[in-house]
Protein backbone atom coordinates (compact mmCIF):
# COMPACT_ATOMS: atom_id res chain seq x y z
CA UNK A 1 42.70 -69.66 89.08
CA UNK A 2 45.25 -69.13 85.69
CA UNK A 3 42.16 -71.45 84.07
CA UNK A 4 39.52 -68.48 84.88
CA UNK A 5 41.96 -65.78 83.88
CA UNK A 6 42.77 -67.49 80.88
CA UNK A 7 39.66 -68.26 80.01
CA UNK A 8 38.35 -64.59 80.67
CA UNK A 9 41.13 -63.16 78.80
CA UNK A 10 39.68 -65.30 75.81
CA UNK A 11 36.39 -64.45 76.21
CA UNK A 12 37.59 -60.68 75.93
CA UNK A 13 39.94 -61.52 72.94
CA UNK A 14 37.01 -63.25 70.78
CA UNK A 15 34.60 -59.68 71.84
CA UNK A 16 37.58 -57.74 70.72
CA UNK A 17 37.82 -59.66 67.60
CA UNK A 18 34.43 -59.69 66.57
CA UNK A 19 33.99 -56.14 67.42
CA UNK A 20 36.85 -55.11 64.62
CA UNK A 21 35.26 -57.60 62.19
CA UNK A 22 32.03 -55.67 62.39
CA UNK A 23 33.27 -52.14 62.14
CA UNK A 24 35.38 -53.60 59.56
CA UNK A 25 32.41 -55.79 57.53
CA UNK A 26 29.20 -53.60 59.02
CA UNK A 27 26.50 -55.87 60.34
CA UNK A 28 23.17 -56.13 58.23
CA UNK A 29 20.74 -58.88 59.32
CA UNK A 30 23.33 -61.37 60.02
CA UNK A 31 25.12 -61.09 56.80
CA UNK A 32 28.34 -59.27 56.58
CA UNK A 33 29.55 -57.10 53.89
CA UNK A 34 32.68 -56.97 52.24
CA UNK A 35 34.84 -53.10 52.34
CA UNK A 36 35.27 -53.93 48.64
CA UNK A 37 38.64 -54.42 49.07
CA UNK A 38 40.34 -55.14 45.74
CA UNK A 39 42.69 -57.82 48.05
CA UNK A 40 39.82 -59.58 48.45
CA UNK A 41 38.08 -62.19 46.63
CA UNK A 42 34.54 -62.08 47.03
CA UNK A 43 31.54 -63.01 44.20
CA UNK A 44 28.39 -61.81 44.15
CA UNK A 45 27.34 -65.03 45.75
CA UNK A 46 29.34 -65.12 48.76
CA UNK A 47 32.55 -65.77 50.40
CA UNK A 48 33.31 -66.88 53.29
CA UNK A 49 35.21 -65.32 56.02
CA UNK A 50 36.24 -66.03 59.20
CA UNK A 51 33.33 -68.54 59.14
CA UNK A 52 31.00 -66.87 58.41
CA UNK A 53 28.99 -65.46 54.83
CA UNK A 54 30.14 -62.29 53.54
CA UNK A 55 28.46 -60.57 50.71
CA UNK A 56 29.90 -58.20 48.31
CA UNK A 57 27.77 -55.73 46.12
CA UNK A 58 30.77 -54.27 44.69
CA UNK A 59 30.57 -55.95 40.93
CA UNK A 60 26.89 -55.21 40.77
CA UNK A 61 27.19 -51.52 42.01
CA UNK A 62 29.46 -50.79 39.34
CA UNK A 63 27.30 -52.60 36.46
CA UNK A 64 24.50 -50.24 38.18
CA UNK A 65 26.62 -47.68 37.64
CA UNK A 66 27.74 -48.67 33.90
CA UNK A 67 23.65 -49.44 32.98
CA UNK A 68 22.80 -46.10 34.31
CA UNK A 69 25.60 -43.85 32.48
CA UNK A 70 25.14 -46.09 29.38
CA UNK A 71 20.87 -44.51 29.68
CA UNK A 72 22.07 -41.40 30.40
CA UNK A 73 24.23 -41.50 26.95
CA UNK A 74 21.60 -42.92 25.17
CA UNK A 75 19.07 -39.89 26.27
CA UNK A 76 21.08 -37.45 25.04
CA UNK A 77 21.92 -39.28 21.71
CA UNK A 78 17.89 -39.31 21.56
CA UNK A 79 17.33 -36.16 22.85
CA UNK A 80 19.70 -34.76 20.06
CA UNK A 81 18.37 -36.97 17.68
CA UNK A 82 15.00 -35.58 18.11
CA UNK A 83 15.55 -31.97 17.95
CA UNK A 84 17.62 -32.28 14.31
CA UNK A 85 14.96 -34.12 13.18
CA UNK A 86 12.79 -31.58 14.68
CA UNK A 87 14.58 -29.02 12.76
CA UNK A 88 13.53 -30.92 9.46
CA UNK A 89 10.00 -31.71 9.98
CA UNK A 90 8.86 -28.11 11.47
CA UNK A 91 5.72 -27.21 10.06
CA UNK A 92 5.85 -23.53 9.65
CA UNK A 93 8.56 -21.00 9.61
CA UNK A 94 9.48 -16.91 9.35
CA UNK A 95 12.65 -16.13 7.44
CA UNK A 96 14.28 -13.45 7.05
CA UNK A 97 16.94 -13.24 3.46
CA UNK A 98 19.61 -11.22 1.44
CA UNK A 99 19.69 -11.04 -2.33
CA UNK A 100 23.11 -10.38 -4.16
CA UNK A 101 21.39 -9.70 -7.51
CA UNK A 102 23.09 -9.37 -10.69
CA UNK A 103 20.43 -7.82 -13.95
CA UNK A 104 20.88 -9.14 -17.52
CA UNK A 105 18.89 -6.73 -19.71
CA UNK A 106 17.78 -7.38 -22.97
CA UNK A 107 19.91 -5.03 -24.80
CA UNK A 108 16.63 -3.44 -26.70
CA UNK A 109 16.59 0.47 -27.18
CA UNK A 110 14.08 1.92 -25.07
CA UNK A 111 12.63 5.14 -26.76
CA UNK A 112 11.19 8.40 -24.78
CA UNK A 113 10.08 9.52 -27.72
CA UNK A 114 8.05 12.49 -25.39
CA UNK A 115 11.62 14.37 -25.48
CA UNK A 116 11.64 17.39 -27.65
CA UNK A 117 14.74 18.66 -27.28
CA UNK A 118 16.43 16.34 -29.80
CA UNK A 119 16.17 15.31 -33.51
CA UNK A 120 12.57 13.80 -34.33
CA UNK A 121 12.02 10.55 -32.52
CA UNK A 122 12.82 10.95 -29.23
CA UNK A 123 15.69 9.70 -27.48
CA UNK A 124 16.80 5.67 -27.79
CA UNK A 125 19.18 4.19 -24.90
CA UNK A 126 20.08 0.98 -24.70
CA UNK A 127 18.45 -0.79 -21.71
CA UNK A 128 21.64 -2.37 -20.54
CA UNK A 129 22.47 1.48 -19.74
CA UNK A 130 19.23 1.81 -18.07
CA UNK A 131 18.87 -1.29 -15.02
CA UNK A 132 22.16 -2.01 -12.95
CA UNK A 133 22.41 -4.32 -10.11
CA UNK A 134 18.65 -4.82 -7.96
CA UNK A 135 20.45 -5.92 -4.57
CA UNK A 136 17.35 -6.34 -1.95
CA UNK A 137 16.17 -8.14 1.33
CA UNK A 138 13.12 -10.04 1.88
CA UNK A 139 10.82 -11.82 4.70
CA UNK A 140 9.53 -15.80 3.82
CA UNK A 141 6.28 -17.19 5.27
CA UNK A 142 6.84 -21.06 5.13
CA UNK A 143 4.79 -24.33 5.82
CA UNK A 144 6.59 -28.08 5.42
CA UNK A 145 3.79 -30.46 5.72
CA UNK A 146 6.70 -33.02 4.77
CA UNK A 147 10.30 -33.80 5.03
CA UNK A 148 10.78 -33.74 1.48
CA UNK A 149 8.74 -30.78 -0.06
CA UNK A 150 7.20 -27.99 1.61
CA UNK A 151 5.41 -23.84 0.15
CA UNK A 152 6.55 -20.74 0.88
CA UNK A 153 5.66 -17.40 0.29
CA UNK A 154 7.86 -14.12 -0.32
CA UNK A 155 8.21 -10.72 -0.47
CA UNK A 156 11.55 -8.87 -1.78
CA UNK A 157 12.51 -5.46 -2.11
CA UNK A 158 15.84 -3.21 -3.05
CA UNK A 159 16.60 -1.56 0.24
CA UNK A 160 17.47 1.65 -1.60
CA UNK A 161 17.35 3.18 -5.27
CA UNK A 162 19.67 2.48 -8.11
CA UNK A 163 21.14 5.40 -9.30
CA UNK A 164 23.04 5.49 -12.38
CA UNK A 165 24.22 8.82 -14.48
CA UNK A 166 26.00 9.43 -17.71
CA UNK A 167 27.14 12.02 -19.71
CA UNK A 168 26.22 11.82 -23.10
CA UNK A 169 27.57 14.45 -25.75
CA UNK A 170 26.51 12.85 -28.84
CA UNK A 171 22.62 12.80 -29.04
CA UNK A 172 21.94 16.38 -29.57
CA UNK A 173 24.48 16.75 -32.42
CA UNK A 174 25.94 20.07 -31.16
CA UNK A 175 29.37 20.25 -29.72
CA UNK A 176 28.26 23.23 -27.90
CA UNK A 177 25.15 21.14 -26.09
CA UNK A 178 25.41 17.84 -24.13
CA UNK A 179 22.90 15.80 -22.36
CA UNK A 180 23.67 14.14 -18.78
CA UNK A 181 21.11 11.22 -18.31
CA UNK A 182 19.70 10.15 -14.63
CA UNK A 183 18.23 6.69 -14.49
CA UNK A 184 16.89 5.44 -11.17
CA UNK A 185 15.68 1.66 -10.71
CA UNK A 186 14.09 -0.29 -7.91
CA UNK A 187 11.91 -2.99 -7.90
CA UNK A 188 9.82 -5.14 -5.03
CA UNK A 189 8.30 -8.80 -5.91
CA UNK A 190 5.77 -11.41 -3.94
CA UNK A 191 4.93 -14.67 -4.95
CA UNK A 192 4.89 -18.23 -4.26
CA UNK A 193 7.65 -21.15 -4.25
CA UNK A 194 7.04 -25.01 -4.21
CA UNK A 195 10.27 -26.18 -2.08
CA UNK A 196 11.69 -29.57 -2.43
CA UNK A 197 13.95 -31.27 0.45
CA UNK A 198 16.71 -33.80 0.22
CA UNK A 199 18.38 -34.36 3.45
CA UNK A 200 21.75 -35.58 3.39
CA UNK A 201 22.90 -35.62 7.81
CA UNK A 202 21.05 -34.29 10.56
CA UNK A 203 23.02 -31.05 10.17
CA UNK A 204 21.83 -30.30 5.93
CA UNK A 205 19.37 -30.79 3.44
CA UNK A 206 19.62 -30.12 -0.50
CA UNK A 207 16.96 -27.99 -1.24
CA UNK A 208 15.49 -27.16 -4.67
CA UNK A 209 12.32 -24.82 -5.65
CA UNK A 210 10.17 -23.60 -8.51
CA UNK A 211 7.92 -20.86 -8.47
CA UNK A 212 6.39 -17.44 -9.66
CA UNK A 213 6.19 -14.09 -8.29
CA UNK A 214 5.20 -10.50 -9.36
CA UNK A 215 7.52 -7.96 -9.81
CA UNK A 216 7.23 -4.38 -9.94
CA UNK A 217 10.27 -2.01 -11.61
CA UNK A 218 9.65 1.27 -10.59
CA UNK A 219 12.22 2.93 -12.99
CA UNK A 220 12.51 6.73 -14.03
CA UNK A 221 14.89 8.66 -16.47
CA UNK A 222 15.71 11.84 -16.02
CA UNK A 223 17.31 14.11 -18.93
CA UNK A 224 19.17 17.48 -18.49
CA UNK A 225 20.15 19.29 -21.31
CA UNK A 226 23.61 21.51 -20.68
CA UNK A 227 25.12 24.54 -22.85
CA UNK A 228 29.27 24.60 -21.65
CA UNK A 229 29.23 25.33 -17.82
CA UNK A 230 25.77 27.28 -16.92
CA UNK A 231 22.84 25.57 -15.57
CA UNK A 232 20.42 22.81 -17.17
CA UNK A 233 18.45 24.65 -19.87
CA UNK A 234 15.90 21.88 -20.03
CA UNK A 235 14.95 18.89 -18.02
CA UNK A 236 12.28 16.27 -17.89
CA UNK A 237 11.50 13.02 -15.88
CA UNK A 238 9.85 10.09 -17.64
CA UNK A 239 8.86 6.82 -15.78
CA UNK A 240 9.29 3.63 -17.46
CA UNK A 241 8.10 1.44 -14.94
CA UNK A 242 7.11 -2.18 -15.63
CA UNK A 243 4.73 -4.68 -13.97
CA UNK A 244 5.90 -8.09 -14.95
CA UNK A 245 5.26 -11.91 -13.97
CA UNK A 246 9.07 -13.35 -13.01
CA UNK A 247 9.20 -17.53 -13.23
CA UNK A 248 11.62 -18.63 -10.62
CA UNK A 249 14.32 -21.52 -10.29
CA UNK A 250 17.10 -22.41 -7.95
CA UNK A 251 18.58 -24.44 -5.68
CA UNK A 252 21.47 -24.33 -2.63
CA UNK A 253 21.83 -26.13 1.04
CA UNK A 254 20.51 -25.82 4.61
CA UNK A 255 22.47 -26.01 7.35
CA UNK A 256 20.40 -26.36 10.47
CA UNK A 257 22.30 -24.80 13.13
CA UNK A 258 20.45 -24.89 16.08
CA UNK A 259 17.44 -26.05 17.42
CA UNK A 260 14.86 -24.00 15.42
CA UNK A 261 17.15 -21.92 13.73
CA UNK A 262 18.39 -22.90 10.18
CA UNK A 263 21.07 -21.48 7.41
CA UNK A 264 20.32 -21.12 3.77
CA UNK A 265 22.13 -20.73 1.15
CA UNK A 266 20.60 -20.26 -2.48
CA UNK A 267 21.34 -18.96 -6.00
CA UNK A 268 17.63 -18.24 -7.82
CA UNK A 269 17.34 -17.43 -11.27
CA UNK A 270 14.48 -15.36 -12.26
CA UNK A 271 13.03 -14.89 -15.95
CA UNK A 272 11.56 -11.54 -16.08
CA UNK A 273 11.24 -11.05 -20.14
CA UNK A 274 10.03 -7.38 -19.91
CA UNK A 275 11.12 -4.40 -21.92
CA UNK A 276 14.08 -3.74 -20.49
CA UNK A 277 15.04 -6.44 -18.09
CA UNK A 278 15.90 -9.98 -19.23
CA UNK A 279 16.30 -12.19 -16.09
CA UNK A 280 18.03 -12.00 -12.93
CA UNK A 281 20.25 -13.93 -10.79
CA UNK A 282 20.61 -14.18 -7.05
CA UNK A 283 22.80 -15.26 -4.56
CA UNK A 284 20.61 -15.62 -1.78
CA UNK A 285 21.83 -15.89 2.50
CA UNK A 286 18.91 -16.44 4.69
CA UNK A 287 17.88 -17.76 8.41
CA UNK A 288 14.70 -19.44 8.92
CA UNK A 289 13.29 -19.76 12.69
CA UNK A 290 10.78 -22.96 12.88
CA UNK A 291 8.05 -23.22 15.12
């Protein structure tokens, strides 16, 4: 009789046992798998335990785990590497720019010799009184067929007329007269610029250019003649606008900001050689969207 109960109280032990080992291990065809407990020394061959083979997929989970966050890096280190080279090899572009401009005239005398009011021979000003500074804004149209080099095309304009006045009692030759002189200025240009690229990083480029472009002065001088305090006595406008072919240089960087969306920074000089107006110089801020 103790035999049998000792014997069934076995039986119940080993159920027991085995029971714990597989809601400890899990049971998967036969093969039991480790809890990946660190206490443990399993390989990814085997161990075994409590006689029998238990696997454990812990080492390869995590090299899983390290493959797949290693691709995921590596996407976005291509993904990123694709849209700043994007940003250099866009093929066309819109850009929109603001010109600091600073006028060297030529320092000639300008006559308006149809001014009868003074001596014989007109009147003579100095065209460095005539021109100040041509601040404007402009719109680009450009195409990069390549990395390095690339066209675009422009159109400038001064946002608002120069006005410049003076009071001049010395032309007339009569203390008792004076003359107070009006000159207005402004001035739009289009033309075409051959672009060359150097890029340093993914975030700049050097950029150089050469090119040409017409510009238009529209310029007018206005003369009052004054006796003490009363009124003008006499007045007249003349125009002395001037149609001119400007040869451009420059150079600056280009940071490219964003996907699509670049910075640039310029200073242009442009040789005007007309009458009154030398060359100019610009110091150029501009974004460029690519498409």
């Amino acid at each position: 009789m103790k035999k049998i109960l000792f014997a069934g109280w076995a039986v119940c032990f080993l159920l027991i046992s085995e029971n714990a080992i597989a809601s400890e291990y899990g049971d998967l065809y036969g093969i039991k798998w480790c809890p990946c407990n660190p206490d443990e020394a399993f390989d990814a061959n085997g161990s075994i335990v409590q006689g029998r083979t238990v696997m454990c997929p812990c080492s390869a989970m995590y090299e899983g785990y390290d493959r797949s966050f290693e691709k995921d890096v590596r996407k976005i280190k291509d993904k990123a590497e694709e849209t700043f080279e994007k940003v250099r090899s866009y093929k066309y572009y819109v850009g929109f720019e603001y010109n600091k401009s600073q006028v060297e005239t030529n320092h000639k005398k300008v006559n308006f010799n149809d001014a009868v009011f003074p001596s014989a021979g007109g009147v003579n000003i100095d065209s460095g009184q005539l021109v100040d500074h041509q601040d404007n804004i402009g719109v680009v149209l450009g195409f990069r067929p390549h990395k390095n080099f690339g066209f675009e095309a422009f159109y400038n304009r001064t946002y608002s007329s120069n006005k410049t006045s003076k009071y001049d009692a010395t032309t007339l030759g009569d203390p008792d007269y004076h003359m107070i002189d009006t000159f207005t200025t402004k001035y739009q240009a289009y033309g075409v610029d051959l672009v060359g690229y150097l890029p340093v990083t993914r975030f700049f480029d050097f950029v150089a250019f050469v090119g040409v472009g017409k510009y238009k002065f529209d310029n007018t001088a206005r003369f009052e003649v004054v006796h003490g305090e009363a009124p003008s006595i006499y007045s007249k406008n003349f125009d002395f606008s001037e149609d001119e072919i400007g040869y451009r240089t420059g150079g600056g960087v280009q940071f490219n900001i964003a996907s699509g969306v670049a910075l640039r920074l310029m200073y242009k000089y442009i040789n005007i050689g007309s009458p009154t107006i030398h060359y100019l110089q610009e110091y150029s801020a501009s974004l460029r969207f690519l498409f």
